[in-house]
C-alpha atoms as a PDB file:
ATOM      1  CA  UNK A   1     -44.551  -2.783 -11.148  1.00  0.00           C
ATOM      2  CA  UNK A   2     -42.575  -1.775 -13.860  1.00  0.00           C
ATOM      3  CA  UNK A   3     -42.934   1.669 -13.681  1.00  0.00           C
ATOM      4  CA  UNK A   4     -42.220   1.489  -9.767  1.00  0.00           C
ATOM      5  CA  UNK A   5     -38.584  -0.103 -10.684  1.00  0.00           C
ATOM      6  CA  UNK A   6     -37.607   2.029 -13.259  1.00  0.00           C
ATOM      7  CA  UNK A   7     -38.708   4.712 -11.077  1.00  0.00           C
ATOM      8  CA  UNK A   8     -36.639   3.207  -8.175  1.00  0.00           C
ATOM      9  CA  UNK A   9     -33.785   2.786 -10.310  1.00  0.00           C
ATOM     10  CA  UNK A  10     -33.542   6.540 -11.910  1.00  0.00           C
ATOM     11  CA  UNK A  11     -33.532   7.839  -8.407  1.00  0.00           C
ATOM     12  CA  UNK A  12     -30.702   5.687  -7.436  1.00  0.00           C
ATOM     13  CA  UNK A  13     -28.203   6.939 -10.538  1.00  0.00           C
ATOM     14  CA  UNK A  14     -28.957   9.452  -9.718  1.00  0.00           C
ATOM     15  CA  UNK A  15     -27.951  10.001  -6.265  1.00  0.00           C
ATOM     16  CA  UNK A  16     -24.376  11.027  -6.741  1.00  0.00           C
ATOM     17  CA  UNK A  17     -25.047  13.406  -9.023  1.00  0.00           C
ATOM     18  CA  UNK A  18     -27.904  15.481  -7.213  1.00  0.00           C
ATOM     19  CA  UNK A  19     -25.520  15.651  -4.250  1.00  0.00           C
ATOM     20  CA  UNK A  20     -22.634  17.029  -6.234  1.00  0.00           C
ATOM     21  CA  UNK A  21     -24.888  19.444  -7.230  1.00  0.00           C
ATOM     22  CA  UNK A  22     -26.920  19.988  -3.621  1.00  0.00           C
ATOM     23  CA  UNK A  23     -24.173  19.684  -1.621  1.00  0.00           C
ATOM     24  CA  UNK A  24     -21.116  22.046  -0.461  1.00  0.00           C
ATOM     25  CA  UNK A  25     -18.503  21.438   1.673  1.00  0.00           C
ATOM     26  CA  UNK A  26     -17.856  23.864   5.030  1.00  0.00           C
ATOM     27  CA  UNK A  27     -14.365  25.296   5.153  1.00  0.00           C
ATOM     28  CA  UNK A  28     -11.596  26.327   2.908  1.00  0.00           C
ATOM     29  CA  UNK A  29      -8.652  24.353   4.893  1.00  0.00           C
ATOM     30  CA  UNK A  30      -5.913  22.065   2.201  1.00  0.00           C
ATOM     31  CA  UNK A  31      -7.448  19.314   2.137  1.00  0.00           C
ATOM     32  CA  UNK A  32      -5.824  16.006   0.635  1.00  0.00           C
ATOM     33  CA  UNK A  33      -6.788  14.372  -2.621  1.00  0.00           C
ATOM     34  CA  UNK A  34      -8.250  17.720  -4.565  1.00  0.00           C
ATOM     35  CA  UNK A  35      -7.256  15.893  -7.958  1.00  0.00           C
ATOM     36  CA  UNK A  36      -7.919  13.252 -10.407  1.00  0.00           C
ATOM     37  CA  UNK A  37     -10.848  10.747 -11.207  1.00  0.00           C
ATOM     38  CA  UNK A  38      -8.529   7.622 -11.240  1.00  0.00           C
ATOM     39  CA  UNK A  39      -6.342   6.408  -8.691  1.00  0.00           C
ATOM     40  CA  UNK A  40      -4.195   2.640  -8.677  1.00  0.00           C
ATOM     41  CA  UNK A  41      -4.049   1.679  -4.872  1.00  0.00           C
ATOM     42  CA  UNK A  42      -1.058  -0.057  -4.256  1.00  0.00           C
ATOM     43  CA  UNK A  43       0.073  -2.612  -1.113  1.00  0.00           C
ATOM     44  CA  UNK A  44       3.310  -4.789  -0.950  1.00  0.00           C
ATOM     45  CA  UNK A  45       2.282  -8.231  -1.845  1.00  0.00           C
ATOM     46  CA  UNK A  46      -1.250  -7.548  -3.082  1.00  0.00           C
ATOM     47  CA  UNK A  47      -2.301  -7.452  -7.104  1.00  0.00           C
ATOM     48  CA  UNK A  48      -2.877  -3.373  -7.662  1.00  0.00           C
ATOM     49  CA  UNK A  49      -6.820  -2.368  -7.689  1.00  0.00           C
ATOM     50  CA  UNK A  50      -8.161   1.216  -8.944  1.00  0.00           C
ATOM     51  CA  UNK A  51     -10.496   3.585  -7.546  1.00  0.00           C
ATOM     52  CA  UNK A  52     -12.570   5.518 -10.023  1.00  0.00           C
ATOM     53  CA  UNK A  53     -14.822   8.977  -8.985  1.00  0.00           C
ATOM     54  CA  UNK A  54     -17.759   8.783 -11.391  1.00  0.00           C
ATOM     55  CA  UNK A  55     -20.275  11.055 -11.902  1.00  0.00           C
ATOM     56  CA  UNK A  56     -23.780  10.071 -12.279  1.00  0.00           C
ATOM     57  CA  UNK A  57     -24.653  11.218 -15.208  1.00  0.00           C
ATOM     58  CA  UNK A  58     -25.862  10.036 -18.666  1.00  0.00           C
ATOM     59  CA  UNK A  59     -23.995  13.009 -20.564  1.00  0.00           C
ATOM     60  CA  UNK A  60     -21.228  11.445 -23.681  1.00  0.00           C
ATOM     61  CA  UNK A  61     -18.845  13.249 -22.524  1.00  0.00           C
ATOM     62  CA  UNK A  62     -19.253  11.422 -18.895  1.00  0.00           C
ATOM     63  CA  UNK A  63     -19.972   8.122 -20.261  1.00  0.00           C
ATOM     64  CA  UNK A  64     -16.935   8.066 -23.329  1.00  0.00           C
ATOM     65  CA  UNK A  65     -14.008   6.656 -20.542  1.00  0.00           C
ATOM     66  CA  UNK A  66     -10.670   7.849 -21.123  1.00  0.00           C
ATOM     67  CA  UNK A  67      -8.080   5.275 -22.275  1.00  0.00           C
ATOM     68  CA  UNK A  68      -6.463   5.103 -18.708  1.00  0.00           C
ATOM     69  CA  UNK A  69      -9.794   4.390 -17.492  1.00  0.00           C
ATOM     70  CA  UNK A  70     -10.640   1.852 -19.557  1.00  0.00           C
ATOM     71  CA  UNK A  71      -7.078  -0.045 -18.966  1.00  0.00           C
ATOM     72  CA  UNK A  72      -7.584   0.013 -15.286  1.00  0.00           C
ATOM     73  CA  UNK A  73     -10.960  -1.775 -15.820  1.00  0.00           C
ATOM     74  CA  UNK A  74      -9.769  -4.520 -17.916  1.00  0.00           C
ATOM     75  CA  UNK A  75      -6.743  -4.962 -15.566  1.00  0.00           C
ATOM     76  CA  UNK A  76      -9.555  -5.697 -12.877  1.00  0.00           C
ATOM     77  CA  UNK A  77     -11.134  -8.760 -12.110  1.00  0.00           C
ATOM     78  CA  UNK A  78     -13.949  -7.258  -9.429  1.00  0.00           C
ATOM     79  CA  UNK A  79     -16.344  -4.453  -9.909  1.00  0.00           C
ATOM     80  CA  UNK A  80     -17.567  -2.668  -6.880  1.00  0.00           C
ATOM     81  CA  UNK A  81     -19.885  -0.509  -6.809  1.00  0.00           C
ATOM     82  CA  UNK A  82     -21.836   1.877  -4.703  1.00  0.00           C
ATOM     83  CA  UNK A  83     -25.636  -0.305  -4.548  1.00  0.00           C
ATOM     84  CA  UNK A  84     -26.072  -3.576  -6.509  1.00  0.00           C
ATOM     85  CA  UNK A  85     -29.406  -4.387  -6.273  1.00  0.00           C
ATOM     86  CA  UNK A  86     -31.940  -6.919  -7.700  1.00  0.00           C
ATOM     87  CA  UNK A  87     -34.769  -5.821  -9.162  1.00  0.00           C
ATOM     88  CA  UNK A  88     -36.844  -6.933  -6.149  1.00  0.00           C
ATOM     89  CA  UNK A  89     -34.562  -4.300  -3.793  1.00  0.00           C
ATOM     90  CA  UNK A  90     -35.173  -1.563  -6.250  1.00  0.00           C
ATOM     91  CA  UNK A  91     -38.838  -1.729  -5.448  1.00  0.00           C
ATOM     92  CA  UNK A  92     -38.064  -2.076  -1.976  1.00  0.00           C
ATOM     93  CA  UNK A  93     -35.897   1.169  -2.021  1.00  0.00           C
ATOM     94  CA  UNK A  94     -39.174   2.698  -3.970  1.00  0.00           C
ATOM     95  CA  UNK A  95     -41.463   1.645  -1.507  1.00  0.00           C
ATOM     96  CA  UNK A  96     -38.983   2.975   1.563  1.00  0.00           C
ATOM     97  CA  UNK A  97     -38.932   6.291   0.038  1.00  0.00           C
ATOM     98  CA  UNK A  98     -42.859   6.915   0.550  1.00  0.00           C
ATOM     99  CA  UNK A  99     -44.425   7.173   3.987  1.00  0.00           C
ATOM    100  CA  UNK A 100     -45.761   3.802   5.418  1.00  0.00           C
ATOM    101  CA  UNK A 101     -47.155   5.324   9.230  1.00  0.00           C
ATOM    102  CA  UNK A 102     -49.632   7.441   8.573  1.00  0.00           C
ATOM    103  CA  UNK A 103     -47.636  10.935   7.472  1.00  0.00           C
ATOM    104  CA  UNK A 104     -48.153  13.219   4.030  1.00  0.00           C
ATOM    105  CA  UNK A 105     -45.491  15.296   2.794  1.00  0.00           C
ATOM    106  CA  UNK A 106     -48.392  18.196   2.372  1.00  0.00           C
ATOM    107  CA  UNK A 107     -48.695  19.156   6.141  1.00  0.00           C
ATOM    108  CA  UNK A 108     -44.912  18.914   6.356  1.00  0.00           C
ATOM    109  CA  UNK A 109     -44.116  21.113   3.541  1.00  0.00           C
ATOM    110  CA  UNK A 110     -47.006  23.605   4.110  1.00  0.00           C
ATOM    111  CA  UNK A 111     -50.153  23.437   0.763  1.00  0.00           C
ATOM    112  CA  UNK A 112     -48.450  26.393  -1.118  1.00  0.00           C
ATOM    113  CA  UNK A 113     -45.180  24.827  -1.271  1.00  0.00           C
ATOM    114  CA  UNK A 114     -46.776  21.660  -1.867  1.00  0.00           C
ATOM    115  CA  UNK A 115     -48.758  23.150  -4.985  1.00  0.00           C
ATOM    116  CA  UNK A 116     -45.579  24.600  -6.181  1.00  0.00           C
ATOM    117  CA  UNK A 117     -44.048  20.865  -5.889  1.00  0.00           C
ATOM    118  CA  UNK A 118     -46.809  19.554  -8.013  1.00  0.00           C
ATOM    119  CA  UNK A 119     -46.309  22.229 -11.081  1.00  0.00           C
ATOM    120  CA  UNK A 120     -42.797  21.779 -10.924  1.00  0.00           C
ATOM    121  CA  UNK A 121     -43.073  17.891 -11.298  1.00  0.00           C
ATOM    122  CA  UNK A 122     -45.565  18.456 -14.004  1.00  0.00           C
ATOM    123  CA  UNK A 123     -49.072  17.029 -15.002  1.00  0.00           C
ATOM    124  CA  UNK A 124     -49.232  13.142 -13.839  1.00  0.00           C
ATOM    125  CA  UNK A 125     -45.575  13.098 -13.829  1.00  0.00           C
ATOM    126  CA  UNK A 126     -46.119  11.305  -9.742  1.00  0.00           C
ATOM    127  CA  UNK A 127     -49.512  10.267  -9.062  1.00  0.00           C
ATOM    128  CA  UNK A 128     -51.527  11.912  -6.510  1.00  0.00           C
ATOM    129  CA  UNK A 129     -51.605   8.969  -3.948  1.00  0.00           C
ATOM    130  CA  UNK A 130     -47.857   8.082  -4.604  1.00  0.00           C
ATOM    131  CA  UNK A 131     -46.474  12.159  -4.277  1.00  0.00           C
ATOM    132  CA  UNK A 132     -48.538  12.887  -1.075  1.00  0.00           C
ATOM    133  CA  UNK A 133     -46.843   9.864   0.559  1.00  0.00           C
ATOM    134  CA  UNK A 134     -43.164  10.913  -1.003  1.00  0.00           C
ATOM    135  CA  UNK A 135     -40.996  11.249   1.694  1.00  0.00           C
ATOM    136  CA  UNK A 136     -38.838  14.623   1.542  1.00  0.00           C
ATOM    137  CA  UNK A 137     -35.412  13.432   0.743  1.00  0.00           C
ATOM    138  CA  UNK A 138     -37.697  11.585  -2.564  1.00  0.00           C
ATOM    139  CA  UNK A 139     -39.393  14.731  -3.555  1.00  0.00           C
ATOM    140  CA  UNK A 140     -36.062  16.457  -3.111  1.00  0.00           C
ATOM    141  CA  UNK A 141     -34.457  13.653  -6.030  1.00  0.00           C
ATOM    142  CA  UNK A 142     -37.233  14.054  -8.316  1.00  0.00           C
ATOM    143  CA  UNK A 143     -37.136  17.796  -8.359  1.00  0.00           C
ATOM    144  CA  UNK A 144     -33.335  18.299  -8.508  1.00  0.00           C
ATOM    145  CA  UNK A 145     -32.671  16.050 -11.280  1.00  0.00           C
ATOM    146  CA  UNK A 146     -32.679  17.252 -14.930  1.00  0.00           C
ATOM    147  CA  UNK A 147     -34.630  15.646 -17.282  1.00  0.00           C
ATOM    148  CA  UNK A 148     -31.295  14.849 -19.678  1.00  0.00           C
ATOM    149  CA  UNK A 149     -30.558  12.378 -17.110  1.00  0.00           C
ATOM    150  CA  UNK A 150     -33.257  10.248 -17.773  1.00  0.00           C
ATOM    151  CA  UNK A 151     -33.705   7.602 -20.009  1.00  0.00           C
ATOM    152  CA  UNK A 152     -30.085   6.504 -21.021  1.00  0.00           C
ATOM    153  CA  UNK A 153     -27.966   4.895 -19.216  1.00  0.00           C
ATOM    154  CA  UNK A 154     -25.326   6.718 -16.671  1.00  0.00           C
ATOM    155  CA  UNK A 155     -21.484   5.631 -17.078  1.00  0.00           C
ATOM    156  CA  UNK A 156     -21.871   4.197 -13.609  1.00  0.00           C
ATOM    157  CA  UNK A 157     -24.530   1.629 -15.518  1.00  0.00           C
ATOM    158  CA  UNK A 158     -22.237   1.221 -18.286  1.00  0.00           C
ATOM    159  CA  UNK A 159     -19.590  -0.255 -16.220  1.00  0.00           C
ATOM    160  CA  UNK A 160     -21.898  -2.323 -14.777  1.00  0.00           C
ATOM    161  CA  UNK A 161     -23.243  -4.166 -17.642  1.00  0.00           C
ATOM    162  CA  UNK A 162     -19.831  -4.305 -18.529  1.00  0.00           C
ATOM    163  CA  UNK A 163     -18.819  -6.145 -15.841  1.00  0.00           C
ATOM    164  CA  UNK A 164     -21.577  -8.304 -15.811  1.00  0.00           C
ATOM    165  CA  UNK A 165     -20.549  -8.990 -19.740  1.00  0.00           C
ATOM    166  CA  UNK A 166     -16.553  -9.863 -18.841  1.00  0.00           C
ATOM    167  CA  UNK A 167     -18.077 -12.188 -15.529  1.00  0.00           C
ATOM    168  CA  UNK A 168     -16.672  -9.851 -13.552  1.00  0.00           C
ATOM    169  CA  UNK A 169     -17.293 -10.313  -9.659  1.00  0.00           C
ATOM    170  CA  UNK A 170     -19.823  -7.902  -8.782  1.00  0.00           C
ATOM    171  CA  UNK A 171     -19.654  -5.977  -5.106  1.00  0.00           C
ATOM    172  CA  UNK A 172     -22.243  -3.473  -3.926  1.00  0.00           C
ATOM    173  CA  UNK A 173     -20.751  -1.185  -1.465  1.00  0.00           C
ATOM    174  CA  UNK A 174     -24.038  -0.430   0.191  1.00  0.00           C
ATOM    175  CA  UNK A 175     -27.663  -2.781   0.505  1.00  0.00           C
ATOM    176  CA  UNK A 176     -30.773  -1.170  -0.184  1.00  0.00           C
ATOM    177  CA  UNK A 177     -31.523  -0.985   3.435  1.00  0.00           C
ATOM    178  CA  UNK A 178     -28.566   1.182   4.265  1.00  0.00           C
ATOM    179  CA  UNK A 179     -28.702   3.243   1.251  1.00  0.00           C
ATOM    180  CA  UNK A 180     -32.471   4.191   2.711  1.00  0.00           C
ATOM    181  CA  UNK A 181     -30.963   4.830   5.860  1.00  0.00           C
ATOM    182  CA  UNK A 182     -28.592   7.418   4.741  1.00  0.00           C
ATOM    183  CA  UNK A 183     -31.460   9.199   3.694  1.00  0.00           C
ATOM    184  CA  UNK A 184     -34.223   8.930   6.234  1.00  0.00           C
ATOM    185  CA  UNK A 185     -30.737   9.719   9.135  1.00  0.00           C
ATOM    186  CA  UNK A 186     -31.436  13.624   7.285  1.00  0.00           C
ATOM    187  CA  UNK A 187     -33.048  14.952  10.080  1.00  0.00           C
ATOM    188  CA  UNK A 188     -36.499  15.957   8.656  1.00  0.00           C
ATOM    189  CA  UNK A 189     -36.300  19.552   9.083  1.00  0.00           C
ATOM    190  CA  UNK A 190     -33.431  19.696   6.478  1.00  0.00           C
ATOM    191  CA  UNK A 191     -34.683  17.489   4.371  1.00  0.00           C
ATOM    192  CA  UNK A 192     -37.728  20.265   4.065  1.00  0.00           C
ATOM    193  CA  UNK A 193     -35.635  23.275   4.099  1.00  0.00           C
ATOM    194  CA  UNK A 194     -33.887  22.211   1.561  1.00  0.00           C
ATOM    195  CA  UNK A 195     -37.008  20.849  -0.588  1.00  0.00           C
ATOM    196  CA  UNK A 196     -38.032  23.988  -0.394  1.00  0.00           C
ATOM    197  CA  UNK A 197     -34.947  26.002  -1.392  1.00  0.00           C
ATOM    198  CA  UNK A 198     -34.689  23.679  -4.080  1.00  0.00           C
ATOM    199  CA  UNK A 199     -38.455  24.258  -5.144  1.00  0.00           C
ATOM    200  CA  UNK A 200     -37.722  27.787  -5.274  1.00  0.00           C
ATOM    201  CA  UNK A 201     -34.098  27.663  -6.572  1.00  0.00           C
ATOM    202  CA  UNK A 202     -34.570  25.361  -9.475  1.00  0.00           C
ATOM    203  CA  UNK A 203     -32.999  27.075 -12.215  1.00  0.00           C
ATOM    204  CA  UNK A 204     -30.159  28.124 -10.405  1.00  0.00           C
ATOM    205  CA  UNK A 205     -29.418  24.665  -9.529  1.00  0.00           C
ATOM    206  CA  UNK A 206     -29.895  23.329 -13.444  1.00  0.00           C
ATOM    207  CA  UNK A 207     -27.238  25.802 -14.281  1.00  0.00           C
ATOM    208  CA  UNK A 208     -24.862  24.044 -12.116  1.00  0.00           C
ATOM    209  CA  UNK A 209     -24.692  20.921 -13.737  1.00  0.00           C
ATOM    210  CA  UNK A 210     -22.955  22.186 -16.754  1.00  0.00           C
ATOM    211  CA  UNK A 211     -20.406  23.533 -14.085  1.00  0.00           C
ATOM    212  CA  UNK A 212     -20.261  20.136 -12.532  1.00  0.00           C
ATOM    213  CA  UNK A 213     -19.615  18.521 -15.359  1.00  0.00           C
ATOM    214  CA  UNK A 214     -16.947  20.468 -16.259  1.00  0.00           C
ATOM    215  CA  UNK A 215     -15.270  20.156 -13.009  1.00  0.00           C
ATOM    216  CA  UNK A 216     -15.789  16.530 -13.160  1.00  0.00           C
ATOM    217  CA  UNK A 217     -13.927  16.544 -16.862  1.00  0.00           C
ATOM    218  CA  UNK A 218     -11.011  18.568 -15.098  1.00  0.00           C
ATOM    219  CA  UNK A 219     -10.809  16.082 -12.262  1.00  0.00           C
ATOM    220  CA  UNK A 220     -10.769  19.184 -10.032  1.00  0.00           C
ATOM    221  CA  UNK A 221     -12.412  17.218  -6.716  1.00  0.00           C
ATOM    222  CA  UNK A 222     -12.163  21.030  -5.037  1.00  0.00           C
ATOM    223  CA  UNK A 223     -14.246  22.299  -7.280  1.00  0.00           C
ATOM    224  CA  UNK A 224     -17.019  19.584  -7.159  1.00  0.00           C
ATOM    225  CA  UNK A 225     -16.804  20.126  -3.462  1.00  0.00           C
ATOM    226  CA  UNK A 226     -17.735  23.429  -4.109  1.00  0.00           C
ATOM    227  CA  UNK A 227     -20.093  23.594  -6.804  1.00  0.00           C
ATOM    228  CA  UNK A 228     -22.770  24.946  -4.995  1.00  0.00           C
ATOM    229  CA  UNK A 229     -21.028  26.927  -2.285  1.00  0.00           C
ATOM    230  CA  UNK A 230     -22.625  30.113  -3.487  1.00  0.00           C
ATOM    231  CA  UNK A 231     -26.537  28.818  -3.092  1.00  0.00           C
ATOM    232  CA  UNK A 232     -25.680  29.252   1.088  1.00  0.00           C
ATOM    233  CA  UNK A 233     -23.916  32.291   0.761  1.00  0.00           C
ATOM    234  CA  UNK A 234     -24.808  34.377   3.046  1.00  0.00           C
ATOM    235  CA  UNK A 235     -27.614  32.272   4.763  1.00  0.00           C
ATOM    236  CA  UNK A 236     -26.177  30.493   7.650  1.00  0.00           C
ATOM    237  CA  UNK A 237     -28.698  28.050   8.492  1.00  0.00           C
ATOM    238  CA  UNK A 238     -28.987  26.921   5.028  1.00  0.00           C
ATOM    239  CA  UNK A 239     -25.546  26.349   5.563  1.00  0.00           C
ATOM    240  CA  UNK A 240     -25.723  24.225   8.134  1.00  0.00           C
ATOM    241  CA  UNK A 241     -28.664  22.121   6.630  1.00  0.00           C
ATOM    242  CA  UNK A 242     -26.058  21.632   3.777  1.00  0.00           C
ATOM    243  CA  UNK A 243     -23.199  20.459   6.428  1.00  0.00           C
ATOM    244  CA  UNK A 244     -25.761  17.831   7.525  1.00  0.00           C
ATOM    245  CA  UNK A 245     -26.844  16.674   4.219  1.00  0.00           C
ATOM    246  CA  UNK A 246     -22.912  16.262   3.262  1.00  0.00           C
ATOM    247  CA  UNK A 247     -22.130  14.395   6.462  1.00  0.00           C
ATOM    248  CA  UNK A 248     -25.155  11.655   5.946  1.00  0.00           C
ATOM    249  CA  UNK A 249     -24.871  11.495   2.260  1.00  0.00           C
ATOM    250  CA  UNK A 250     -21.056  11.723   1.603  1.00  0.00           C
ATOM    251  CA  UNK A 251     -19.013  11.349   4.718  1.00  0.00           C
ATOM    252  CA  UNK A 252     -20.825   8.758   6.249  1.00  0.00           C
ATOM    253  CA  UNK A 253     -21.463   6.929   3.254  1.00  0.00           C
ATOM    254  CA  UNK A 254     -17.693   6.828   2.886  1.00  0.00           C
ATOM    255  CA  UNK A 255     -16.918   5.309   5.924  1.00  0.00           C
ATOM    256  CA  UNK A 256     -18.975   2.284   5.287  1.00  0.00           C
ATOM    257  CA  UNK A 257     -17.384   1.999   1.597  1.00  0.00           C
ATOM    258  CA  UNK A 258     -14.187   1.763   2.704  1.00  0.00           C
ATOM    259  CA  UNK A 259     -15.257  -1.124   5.472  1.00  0.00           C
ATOM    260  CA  UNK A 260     -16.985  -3.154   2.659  1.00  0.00           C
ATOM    261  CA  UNK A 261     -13.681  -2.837   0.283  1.00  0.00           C
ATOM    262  CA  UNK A 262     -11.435  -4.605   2.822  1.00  0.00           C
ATOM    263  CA  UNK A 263     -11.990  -8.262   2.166  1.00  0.00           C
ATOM    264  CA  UNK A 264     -12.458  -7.641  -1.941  1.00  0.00           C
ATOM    265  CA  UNK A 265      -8.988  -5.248  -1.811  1.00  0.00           C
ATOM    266  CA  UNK A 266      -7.079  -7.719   0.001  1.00  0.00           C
ATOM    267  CA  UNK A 267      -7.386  -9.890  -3.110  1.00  0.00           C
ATOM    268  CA  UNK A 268      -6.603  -7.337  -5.163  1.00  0.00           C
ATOM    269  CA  UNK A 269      -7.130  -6.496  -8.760  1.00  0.00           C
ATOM    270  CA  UNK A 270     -10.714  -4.587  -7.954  1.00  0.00           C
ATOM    271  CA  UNK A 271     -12.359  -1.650  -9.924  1.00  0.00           C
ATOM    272  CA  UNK A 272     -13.925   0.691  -7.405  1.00  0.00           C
ATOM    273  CA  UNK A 273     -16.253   2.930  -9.050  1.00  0.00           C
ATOM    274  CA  UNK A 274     -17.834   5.574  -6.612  1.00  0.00           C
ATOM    275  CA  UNK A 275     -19.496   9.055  -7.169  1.00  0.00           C
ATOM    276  CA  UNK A 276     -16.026  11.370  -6.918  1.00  0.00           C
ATOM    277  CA  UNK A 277     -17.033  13.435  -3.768  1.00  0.00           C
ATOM    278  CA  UNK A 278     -16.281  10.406  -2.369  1.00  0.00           C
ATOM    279  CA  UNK A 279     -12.561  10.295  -3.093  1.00  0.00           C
ATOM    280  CA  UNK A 280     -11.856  14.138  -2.041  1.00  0.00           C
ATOM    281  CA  UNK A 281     -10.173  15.250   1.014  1.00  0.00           C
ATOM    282  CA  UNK A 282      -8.661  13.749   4.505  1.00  0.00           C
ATOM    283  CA  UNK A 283     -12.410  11.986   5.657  1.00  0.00           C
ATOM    284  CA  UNK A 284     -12.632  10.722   1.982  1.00  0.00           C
ATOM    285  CA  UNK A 285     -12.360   7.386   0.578  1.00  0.00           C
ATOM    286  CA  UNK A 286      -8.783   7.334  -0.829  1.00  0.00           C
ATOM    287  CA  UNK A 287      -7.569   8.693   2.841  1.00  0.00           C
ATOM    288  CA  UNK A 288      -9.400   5.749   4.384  1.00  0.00           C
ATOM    289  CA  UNK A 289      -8.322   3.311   2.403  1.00  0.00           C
ATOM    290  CA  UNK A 290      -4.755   4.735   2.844  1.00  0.00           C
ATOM    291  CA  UNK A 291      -5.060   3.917   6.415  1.00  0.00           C
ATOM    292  CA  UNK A 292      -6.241   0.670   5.653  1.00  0.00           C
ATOM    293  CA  UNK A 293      -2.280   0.310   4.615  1.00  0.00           C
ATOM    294  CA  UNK A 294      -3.103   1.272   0.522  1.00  0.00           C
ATOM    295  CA  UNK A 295      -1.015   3.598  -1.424  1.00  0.00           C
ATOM    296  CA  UNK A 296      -2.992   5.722  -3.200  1.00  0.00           C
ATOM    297  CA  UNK A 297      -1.726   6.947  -6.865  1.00  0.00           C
ATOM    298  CA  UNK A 298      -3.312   9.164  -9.132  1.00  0.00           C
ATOM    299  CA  UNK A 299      -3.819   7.870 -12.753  1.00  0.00           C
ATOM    300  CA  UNK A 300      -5.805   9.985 -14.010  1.00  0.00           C
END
């Protein structure tokens, strides 16, 4: 059981970061919001809260928060974040990422592709019985995450424990059951086509998380947005099975964020800490929250 919630766990860290390297955004229009990691959201009468775009990651230079960072959070007397989840609802988001009515993910993604799956995973990295009920979206995780990320904990964790340390209230912005749902919305013909691009496109997608981070460093929300423009150069539907992962993973995911951070905000003095696609452009986070009556600032 162990190994299934550790398992479940990795995968969720994780989640932010694979899209910010899977996913690219359509169009080139000004958007708002292209800058900056931390932002103080300000209302008249209510105690200021912050809004921090993390990325995923368990890399020092990710997890060693800058000084304006680390004000913000011990200004705050709330933590939310994107899934808080007991270790009972980390198996449960285990178990909902493998098939439970009868399908395999072999006659979906066709035996050569599913061979190719298998060597890229490695020898007993997923056992047999557990990786032929994987669900797409799952194998799609697995594959796209770099083995640096495993093991230590993300900054996203780090904040957590902090929290937990300083009795900070302690939000999740999403249950396990919607989290899952995001997923399995991805229409299952994108979540294959891009399986397979990914199976085929693995190094090209390792060598942009270096780039990722770096954006992320720079605060330069465009540039995550973009990170990965060039993989659907060229191939139009790729492109469009891109669009649809970005609108269940990020835009939609955003919507229900801000809905869970009215009550908390109203109170004020809450530390928001969210993977940073979330806080770019005019569908984003910090423009919903600004028509929620907030006044975003950049910090940061």
């Amino acid at each position: 059981m162990l190994g299934v919630m550790t398992r479940a766990v990795d995968t969720m860290r994780l989640l932010a970061l694979v899209a910010l390297v899977l996913l690219s955004t359509v169009g080139d229009a000004a958007q708002r919001y292209q800058r900056g990691l931390l932002w103080r959201l300000d209302k008249p009468g209510v105690p200021a809260s912050y809004v921090f775009g993390t990325l995923h990651s368990n890399d020092p230079r990710v997890t060693t928060l800058p000084l304006p960072v680390q004000h913000a959070f011990a200004a705050s007397t709330t933590f939310a974040m994107e899934v808080y989840l007991s270790e009972i609802e980390e198996a449960e988001f285990f178990e909902a990422s493998q098939f439970g009515d009868g399908q395999r993910l072999e006659p979906l993604l066709g035996e050569a592709a599913f061979a190719q799956l298998k060597r890229t995973l490695g020898h007993g990295a997923v056992a047999d019985d557990v990786l032929s009920r994987t669900k797409p979206w799952a194998a799609l995780l697995r594959i796209a995450t770099s083995d640096q990320n495993r093991g230590t904990a993300t900054v996203d964790r780090e904040l957590f424990v902090a929290a937990r340390e300083r009795r900070m209230t302690v939000v999740g912005l999403e249950s396990v059951e919607e989290q899952v749902a995001a997923f399995d919305g991805i229409p299952i013909a994108t979540q294959i086509a891009l399986l397979r691009h990914a199976l085929d496109h693995r190094a090209e997608l390792e060598a942009r998380l270096e780039p990722t981070i770096r954006a992320w460093l720079a605060g330069d929300l465009v540039a995550l947005s973009h990170i990965s423009h060039a993989m659907a150069q060229g191939d139009v539907e790729l492109a469009h099975h891109y669009a649809v992962l970005t609108h269940h993973l990020i835009d939609n995911r955003s919507v229900l964020m801000a809905h869970r951070l009215f009550l908390p905000l109203r109170a004020g003095r809450v530390f928001v800490a969210v993977g940073a696609l979330h806080l770019y452009g005019d569908h984003g986070l910090l423009a919903l929250l600004r028509a929620q009556g907030y006044q975003p600032h950049r910090l940061y």
